[in-house]
PDBML (XML) file of the C-alpha atoms, coordinates in Angstrom:
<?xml version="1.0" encoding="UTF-8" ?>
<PDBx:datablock datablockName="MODEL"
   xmlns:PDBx="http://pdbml.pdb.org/schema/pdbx-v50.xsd"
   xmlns:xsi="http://www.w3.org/2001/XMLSchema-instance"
   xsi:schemaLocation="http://pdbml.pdb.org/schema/pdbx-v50.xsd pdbx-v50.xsd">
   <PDBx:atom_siteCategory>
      <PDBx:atom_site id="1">
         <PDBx:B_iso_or_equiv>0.00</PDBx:B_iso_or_equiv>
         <PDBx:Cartn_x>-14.239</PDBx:Cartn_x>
         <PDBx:Cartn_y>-10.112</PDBx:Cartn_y>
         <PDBx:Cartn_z>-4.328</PDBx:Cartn_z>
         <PDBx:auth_asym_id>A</PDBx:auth_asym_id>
         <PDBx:auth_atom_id>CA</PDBx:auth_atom_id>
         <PDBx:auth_comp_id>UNK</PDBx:auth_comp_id>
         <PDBx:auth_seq_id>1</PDBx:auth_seq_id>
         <PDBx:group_PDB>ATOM</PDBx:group_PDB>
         <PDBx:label_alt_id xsi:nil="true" />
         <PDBx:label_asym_id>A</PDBx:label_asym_id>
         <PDBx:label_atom_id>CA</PDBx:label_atom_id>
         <PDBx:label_comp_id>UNK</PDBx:label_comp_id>
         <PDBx:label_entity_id>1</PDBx:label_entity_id>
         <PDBx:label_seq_id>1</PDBx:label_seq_id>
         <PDBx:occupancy>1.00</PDBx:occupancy>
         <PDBx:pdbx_PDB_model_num>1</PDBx:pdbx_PDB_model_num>
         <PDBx:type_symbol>C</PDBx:type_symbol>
      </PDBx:atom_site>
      <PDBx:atom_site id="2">
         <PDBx:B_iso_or_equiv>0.00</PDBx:B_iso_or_equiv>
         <PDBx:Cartn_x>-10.907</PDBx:Cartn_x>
         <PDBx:Cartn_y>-9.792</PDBx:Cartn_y>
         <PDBx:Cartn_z>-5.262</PDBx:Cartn_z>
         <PDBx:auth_asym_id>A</PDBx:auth_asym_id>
         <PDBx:auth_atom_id>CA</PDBx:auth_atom_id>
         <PDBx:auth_comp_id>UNK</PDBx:auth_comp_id>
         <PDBx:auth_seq_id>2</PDBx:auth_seq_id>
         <PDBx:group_PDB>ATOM</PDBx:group_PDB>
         <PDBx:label_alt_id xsi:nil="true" />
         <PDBx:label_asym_id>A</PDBx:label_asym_id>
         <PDBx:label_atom_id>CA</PDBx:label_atom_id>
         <PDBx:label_comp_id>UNK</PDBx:label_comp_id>
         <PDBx:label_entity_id>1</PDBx:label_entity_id>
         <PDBx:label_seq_id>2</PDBx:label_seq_id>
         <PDBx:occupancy>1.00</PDBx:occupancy>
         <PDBx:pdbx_PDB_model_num>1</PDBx:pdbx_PDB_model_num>
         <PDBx:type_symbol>C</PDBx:type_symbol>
      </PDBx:atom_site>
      <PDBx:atom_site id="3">
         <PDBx:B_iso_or_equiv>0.00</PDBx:B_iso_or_equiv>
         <PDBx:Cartn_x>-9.636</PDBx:Cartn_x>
         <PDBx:Cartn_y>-5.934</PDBx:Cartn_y>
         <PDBx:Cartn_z>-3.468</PDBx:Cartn_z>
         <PDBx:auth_asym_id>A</PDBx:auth_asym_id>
         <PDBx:auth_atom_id>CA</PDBx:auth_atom_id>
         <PDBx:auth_comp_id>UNK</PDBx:auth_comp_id>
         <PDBx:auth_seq_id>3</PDBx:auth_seq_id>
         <PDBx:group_PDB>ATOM</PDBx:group_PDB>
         <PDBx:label_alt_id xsi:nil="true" />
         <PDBx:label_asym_id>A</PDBx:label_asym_id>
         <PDBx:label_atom_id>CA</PDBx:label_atom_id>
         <PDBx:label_comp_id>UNK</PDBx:label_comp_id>
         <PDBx:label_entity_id>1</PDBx:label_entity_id>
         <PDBx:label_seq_id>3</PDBx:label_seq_id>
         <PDBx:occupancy>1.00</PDBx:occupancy>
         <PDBx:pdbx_PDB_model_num>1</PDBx:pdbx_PDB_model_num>
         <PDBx:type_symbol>C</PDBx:type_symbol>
      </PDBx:atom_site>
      <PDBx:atom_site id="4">
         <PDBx:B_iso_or_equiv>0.00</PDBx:B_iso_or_equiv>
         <PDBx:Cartn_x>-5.949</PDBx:Cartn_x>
         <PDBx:Cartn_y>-4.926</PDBx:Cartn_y>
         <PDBx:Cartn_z>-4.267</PDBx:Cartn_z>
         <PDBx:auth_asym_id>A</PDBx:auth_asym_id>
         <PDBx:auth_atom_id>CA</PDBx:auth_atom_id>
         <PDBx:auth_comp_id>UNK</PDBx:auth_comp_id>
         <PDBx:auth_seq_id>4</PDBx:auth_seq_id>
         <PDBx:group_PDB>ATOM</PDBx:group_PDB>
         <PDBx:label_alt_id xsi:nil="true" />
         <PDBx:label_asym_id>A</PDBx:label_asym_id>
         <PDBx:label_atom_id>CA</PDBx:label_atom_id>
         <PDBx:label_comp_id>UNK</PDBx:label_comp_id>
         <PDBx:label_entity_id>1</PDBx:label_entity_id>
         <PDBx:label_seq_id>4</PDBx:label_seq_id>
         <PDBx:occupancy>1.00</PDBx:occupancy>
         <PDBx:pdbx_PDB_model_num>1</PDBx:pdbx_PDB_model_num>
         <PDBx:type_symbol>C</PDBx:type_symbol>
      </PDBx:atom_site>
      <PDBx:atom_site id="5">
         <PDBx:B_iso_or_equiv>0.00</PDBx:B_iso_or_equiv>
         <PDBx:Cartn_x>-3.915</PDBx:Cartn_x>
         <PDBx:Cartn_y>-2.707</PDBx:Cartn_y>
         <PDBx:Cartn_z>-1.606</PDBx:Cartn_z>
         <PDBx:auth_asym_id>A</PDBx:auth_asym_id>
         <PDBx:auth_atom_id>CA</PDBx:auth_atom_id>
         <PDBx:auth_comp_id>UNK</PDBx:auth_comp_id>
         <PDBx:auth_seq_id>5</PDBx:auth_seq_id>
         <PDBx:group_PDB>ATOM</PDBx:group_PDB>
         <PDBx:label_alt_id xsi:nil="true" />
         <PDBx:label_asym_id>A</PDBx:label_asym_id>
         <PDBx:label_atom_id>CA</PDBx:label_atom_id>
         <PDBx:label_comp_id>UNK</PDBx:label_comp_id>
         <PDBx:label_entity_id>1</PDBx:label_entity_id>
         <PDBx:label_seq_id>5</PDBx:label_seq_id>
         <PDBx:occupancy>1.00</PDBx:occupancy>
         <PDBx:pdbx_PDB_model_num>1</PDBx:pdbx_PDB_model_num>
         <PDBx:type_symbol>C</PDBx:type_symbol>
      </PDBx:atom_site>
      <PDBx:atom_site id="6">
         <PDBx:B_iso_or_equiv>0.00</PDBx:B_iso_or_equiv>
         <PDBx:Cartn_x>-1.168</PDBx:Cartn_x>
         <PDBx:Cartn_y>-0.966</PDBx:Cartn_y>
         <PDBx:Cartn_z>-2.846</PDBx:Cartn_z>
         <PDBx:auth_asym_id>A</PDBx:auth_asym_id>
         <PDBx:auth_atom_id>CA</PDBx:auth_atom_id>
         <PDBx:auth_comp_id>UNK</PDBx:auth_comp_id>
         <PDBx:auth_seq_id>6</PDBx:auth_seq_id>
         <PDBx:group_PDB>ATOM</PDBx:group_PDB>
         <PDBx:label_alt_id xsi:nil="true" />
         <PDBx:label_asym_id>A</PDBx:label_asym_id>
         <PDBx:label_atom_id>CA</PDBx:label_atom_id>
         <PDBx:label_comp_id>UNK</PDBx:label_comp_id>
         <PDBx:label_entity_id>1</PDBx:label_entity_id>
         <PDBx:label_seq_id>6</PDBx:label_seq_id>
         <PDBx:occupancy>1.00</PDBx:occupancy>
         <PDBx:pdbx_PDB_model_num>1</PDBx:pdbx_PDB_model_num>
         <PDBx:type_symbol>C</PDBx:type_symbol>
      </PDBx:atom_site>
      <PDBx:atom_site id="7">
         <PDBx:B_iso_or_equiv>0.00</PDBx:B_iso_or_equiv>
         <PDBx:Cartn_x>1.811</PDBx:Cartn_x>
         <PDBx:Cartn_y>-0.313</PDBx:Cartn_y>
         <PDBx:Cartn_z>-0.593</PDBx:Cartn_z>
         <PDBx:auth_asym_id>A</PDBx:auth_asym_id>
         <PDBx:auth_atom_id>CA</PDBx:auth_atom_id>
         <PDBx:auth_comp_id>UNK</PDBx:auth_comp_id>
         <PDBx:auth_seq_id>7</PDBx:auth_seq_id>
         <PDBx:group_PDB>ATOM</PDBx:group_PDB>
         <PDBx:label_alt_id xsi:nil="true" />
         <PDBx:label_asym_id>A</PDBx:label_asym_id>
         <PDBx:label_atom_id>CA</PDBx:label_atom_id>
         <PDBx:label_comp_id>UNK</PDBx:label_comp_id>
         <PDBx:label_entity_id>1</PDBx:label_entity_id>
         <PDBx:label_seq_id>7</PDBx:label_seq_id>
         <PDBx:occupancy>1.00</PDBx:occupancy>
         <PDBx:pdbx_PDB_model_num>1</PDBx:pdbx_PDB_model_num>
         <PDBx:type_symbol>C</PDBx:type_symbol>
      </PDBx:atom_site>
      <PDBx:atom_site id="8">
         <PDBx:B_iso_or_equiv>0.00</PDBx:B_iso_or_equiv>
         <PDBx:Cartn_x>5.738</PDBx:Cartn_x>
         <PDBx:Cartn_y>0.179</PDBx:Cartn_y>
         <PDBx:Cartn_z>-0.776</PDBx:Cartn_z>
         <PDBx:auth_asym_id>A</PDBx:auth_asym_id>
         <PDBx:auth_atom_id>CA</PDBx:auth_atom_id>
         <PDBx:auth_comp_id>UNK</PDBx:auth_comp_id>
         <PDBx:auth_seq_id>8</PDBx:auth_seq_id>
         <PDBx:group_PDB>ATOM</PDBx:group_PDB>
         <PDBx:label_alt_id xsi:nil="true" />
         <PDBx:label_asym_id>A</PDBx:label_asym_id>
         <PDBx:label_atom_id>CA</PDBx:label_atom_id>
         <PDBx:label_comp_id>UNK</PDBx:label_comp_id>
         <PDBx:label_entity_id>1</PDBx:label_entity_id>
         <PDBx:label_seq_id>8</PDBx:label_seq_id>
         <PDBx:occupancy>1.00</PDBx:occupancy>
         <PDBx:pdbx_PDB_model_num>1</PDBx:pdbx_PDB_model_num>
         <PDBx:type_symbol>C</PDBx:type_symbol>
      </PDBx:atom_site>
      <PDBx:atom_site id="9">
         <PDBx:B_iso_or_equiv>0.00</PDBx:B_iso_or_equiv>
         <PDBx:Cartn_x>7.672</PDBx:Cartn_x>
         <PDBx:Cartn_y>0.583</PDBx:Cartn_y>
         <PDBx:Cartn_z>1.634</PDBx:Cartn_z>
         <PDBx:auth_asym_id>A</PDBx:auth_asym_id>
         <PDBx:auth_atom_id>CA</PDBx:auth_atom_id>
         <PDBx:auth_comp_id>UNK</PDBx:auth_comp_id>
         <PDBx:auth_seq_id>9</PDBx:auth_seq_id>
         <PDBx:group_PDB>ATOM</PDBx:group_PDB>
         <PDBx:label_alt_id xsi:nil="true" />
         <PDBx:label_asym_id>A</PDBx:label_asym_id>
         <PDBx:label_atom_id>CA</PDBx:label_atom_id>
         <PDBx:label_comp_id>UNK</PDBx:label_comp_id>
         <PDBx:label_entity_id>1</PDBx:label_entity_id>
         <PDBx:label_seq_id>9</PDBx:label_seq_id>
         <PDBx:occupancy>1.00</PDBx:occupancy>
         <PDBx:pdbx_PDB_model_num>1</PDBx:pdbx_PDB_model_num>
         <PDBx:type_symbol>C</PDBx:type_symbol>
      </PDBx:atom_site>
      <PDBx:atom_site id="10">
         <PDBx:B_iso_or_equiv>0.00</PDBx:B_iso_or_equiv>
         <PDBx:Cartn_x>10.385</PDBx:Cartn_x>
         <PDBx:Cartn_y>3.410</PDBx:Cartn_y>
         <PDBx:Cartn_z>2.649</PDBx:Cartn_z>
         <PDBx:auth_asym_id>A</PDBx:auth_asym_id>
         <PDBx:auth_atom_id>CA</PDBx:auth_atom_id>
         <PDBx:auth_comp_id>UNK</PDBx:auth_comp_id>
         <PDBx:auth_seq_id>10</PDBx:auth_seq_id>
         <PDBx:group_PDB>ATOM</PDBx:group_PDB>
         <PDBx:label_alt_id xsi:nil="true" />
         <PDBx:label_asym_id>A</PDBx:label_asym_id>
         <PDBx:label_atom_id>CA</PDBx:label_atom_id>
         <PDBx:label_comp_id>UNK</PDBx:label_comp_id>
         <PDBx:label_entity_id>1</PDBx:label_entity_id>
         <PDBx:label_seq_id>10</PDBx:label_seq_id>
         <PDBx:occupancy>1.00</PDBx:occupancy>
         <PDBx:pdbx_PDB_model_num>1</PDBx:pdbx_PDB_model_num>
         <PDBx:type_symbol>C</PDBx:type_symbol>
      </PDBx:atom_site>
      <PDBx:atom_site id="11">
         <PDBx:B_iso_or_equiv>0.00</PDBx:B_iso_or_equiv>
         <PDBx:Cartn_x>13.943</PDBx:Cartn_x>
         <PDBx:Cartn_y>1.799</PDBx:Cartn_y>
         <PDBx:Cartn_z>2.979</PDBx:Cartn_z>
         <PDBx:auth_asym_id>A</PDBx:auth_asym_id>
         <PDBx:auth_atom_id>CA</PDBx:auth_atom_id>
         <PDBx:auth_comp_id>UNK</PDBx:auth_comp_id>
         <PDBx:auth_seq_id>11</PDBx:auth_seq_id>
         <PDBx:group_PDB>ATOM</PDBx:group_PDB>
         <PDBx:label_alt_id xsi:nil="true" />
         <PDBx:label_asym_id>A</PDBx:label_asym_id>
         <PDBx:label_atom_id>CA</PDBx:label_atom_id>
         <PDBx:label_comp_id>UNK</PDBx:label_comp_id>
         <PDBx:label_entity_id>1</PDBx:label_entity_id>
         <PDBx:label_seq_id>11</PDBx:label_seq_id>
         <PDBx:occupancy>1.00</PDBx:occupancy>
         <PDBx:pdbx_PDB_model_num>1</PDBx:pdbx_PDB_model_num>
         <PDBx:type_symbol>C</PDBx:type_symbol>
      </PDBx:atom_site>
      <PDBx:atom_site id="12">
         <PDBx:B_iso_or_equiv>0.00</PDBx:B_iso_or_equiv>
         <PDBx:Cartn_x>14.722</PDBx:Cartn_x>
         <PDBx:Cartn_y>3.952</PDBx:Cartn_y>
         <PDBx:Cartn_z>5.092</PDBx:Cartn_z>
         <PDBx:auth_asym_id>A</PDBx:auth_asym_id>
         <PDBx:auth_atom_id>CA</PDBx:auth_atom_id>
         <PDBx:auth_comp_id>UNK</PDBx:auth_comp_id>
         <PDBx:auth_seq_id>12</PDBx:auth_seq_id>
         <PDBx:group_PDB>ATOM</PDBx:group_PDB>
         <PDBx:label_alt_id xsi:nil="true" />
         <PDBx:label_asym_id>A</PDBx:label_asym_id>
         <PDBx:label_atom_id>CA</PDBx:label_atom_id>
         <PDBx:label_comp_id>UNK</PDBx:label_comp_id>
         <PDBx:label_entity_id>1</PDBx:label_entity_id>
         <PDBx:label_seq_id>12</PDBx:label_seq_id>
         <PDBx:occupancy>1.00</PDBx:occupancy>
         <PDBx:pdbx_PDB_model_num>1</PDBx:pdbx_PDB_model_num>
         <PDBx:type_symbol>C</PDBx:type_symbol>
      </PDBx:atom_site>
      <PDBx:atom_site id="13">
         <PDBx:B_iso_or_equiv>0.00</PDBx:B_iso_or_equiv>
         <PDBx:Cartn_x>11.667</PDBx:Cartn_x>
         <PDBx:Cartn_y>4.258</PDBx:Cartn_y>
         <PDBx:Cartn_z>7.733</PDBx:Cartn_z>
         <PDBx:auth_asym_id>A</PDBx:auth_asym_id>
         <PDBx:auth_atom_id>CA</PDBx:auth_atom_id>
         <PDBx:auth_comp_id>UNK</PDBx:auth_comp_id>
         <PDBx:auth_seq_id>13</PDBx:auth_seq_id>
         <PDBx:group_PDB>ATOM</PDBx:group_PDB>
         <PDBx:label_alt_id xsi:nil="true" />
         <PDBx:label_asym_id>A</PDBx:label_asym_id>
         <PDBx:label_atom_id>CA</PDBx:label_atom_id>
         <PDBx:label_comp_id>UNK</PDBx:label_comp_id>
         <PDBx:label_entity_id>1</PDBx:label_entity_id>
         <PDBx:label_seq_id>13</PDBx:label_seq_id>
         <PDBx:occupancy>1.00</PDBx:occupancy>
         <PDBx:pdbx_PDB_model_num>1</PDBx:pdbx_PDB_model_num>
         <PDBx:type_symbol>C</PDBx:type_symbol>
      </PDBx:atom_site>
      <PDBx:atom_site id="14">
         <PDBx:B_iso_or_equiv>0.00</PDBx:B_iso_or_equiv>
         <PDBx:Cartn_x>10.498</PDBx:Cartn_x>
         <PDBx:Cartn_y>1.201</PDBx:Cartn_y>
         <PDBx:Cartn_z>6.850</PDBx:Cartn_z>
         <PDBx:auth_asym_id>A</PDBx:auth_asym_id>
         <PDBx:auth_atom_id>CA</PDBx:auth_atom_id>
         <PDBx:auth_comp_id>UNK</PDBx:auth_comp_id>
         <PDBx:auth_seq_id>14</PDBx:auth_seq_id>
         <PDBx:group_PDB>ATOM</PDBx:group_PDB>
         <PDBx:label_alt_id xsi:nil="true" />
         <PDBx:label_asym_id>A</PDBx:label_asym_id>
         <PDBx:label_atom_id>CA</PDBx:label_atom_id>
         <PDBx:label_comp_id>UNK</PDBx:label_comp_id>
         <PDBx:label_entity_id>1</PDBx:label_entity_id>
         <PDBx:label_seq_id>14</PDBx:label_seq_id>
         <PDBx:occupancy>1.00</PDBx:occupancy>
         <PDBx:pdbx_PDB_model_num>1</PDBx:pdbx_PDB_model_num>
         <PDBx:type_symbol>C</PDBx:type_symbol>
      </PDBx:atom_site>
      <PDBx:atom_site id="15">
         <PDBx:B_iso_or_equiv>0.00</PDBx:B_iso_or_equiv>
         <PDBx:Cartn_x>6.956</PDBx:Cartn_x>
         <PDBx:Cartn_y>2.521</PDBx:Cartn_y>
         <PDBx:Cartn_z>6.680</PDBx:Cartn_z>
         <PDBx:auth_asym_id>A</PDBx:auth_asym_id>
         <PDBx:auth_atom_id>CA</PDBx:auth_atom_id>
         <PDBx:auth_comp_id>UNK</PDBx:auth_comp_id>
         <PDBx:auth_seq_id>15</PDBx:auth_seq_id>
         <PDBx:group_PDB>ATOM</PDBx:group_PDB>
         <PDBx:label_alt_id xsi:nil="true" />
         <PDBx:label_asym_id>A</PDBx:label_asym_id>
         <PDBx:label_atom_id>CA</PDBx:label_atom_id>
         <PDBx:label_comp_id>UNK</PDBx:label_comp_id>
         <PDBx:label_entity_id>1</PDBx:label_entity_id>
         <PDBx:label_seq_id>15</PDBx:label_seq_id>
         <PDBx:occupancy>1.00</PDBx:occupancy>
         <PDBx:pdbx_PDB_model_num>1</PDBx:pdbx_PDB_model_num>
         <PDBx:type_symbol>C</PDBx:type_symbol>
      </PDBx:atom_site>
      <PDBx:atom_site id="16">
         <PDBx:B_iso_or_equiv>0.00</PDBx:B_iso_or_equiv>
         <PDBx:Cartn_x>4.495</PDBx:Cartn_x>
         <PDBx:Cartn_y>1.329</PDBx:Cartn_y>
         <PDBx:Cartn_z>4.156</PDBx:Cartn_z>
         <PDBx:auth_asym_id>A</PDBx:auth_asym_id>
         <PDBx:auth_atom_id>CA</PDBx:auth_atom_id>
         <PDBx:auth_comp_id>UNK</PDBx:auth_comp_id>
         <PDBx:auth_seq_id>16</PDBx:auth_seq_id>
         <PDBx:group_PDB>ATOM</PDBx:group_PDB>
         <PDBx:label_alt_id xsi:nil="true" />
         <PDBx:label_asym_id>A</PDBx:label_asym_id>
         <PDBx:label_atom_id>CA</PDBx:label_atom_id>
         <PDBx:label_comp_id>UNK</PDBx:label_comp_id>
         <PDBx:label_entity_id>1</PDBx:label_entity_id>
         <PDBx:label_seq_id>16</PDBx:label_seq_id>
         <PDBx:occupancy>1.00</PDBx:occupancy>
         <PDBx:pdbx_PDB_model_num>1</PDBx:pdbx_PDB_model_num>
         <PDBx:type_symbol>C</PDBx:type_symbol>
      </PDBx:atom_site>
      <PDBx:atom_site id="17">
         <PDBx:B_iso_or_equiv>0.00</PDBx:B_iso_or_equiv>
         <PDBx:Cartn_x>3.538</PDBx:Cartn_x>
         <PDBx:Cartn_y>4.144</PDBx:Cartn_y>
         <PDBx:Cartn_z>1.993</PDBx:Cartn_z>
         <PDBx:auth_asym_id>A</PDBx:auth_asym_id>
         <PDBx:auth_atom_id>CA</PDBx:auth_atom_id>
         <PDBx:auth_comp_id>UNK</PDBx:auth_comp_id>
         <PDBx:auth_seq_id>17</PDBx:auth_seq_id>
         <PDBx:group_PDB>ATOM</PDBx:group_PDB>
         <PDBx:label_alt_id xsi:nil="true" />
         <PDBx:label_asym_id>A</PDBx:label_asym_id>
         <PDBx:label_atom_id>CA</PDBx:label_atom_id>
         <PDBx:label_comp_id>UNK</PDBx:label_comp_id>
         <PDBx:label_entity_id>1</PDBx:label_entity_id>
         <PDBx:label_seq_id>17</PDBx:label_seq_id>
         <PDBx:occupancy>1.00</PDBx:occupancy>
         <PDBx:pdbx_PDB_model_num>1</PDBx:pdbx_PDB_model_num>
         <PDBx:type_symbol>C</PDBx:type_symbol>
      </PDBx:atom_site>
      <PDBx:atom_site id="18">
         <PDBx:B_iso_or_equiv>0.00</PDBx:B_iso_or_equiv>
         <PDBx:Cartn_x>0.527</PDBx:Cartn_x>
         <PDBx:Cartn_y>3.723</PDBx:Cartn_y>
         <PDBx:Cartn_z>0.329</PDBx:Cartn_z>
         <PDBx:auth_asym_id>A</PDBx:auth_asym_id>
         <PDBx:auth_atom_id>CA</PDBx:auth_atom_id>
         <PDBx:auth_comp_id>UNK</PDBx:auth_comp_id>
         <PDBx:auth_seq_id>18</PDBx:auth_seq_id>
         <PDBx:group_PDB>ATOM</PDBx:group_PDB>
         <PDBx:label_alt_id xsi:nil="true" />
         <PDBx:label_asym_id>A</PDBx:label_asym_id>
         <PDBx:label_atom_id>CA</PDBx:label_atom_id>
         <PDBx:label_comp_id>UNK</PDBx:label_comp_id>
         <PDBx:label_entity_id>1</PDBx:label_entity_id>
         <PDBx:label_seq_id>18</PDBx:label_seq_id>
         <PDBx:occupancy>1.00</PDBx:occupancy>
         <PDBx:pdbx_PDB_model_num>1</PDBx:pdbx_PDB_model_num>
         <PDBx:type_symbol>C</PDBx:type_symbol>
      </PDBx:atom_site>
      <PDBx:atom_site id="19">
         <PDBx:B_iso_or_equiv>0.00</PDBx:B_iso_or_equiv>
         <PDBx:Cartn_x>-0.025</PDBx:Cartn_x>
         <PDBx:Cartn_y>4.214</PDBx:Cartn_y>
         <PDBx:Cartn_z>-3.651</PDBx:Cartn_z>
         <PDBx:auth_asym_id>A</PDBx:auth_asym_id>
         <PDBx:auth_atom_id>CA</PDBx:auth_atom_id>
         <PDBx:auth_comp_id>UNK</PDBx:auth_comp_id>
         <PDBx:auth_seq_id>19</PDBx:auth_seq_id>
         <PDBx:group_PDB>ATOM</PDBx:group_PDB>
         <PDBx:label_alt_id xsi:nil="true" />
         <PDBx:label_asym_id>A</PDBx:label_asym_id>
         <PDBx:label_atom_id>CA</PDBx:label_atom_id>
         <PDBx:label_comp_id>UNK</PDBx:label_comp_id>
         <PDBx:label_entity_id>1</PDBx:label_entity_id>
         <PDBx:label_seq_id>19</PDBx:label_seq_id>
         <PDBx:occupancy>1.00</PDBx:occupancy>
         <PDBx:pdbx_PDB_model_num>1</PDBx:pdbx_PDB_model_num>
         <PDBx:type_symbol>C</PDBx:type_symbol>
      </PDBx:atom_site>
      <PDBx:atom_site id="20">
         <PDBx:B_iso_or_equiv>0.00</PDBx:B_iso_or_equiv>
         <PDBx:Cartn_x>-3.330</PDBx:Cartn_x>
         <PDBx:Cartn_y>2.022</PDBx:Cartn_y>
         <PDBx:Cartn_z>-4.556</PDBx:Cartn_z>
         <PDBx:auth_asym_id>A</PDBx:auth_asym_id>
         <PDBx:auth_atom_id>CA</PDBx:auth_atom_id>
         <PDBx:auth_comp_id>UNK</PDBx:auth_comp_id>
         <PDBx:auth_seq_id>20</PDBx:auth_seq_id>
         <PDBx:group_PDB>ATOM</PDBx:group_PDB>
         <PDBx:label_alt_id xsi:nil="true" />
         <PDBx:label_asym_id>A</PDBx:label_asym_id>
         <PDBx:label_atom_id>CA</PDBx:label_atom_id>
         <PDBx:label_comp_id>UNK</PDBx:label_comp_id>
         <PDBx:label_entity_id>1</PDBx:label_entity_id>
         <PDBx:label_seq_id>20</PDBx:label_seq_id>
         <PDBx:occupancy>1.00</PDBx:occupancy>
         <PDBx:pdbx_PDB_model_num>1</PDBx:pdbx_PDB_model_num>
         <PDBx:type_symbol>C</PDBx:type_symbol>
      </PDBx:atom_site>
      <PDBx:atom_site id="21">
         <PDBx:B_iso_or_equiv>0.00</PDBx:B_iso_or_equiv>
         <PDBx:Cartn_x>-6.348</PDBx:Cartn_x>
         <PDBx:Cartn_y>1.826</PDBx:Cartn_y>
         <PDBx:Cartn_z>-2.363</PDBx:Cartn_z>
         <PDBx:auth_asym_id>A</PDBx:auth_asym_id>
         <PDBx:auth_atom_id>CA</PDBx:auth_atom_id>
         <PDBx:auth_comp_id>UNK</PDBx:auth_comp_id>
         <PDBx:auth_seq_id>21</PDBx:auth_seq_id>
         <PDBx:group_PDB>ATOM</PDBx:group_PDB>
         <PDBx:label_alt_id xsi:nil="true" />
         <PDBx:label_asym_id>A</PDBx:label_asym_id>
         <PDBx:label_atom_id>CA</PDBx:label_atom_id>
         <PDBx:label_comp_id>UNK</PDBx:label_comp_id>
         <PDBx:label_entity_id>1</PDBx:label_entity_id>
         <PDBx:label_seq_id>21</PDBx:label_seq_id>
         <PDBx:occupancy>1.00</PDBx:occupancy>
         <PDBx:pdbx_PDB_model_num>1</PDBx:pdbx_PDB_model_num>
         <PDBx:type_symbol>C</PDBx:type_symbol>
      </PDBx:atom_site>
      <PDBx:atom_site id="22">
         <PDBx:B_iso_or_equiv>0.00</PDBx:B_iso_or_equiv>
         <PDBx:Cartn_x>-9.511</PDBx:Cartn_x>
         <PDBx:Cartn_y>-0.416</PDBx:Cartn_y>
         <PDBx:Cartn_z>-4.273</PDBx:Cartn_z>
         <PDBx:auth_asym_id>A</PDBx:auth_asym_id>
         <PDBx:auth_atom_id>CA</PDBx:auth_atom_id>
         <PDBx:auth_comp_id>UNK</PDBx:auth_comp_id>
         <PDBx:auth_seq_id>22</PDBx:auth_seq_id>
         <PDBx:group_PDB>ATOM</PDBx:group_PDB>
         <PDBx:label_alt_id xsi:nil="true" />
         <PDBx:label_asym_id>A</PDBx:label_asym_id>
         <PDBx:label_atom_id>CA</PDBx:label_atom_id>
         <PDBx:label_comp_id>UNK</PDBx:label_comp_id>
         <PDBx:label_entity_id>1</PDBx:label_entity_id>
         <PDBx:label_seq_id>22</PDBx:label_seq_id>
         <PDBx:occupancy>1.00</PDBx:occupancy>
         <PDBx:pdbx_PDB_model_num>1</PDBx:pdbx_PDB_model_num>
         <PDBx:type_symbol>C</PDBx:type_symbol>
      </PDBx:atom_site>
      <PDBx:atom_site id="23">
         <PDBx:B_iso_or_equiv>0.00</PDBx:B_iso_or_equiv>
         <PDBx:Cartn_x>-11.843</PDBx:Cartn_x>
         <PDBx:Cartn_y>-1.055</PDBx:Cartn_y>
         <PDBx:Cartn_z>-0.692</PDBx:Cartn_z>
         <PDBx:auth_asym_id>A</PDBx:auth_asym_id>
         <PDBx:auth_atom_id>CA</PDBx:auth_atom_id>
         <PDBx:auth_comp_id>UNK</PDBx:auth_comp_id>
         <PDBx:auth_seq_id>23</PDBx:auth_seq_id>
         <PDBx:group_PDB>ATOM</PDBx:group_PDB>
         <PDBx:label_alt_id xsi:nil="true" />
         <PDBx:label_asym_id>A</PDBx:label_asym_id>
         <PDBx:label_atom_id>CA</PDBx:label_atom_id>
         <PDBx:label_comp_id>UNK</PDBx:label_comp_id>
         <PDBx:label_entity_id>1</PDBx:label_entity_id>
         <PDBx:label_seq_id>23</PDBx:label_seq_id>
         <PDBx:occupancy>1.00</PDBx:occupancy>
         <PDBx:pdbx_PDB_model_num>1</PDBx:pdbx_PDB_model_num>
         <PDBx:type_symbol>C</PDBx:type_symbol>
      </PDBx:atom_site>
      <PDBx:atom_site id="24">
         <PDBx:B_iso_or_equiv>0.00</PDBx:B_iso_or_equiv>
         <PDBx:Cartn_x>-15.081</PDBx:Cartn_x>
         <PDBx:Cartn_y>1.062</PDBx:Cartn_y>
         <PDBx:Cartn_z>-1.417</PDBx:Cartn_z>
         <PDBx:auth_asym_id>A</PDBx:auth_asym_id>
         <PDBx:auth_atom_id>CA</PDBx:auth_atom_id>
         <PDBx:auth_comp_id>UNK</PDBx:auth_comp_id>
         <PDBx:auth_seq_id>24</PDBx:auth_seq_id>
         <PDBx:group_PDB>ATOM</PDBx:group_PDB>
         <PDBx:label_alt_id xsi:nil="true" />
         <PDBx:label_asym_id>A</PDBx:label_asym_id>
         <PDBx:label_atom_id>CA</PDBx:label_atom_id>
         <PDBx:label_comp_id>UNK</PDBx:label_comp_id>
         <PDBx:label_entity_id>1</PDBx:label_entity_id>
         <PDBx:label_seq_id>24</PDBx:label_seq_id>
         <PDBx:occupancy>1.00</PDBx:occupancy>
         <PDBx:pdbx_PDB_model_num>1</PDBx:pdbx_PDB_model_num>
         <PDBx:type_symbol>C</PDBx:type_symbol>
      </PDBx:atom_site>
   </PDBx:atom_siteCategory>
</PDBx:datablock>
């Protein structure tokens, strides 16, 4: 099963922010 994460991250933190999420 193919389960998409969606993240981006800040340029300035460097965090991962996260904008998709398809795990049950």
């Amino acid at each position: 099963t193919i389960r998409h994460l969606g993240m981006y991250r800040d340029e300035k933190t460097l965090k991962p922010i996260w904008y998709y999420n398809k795990v049950p």
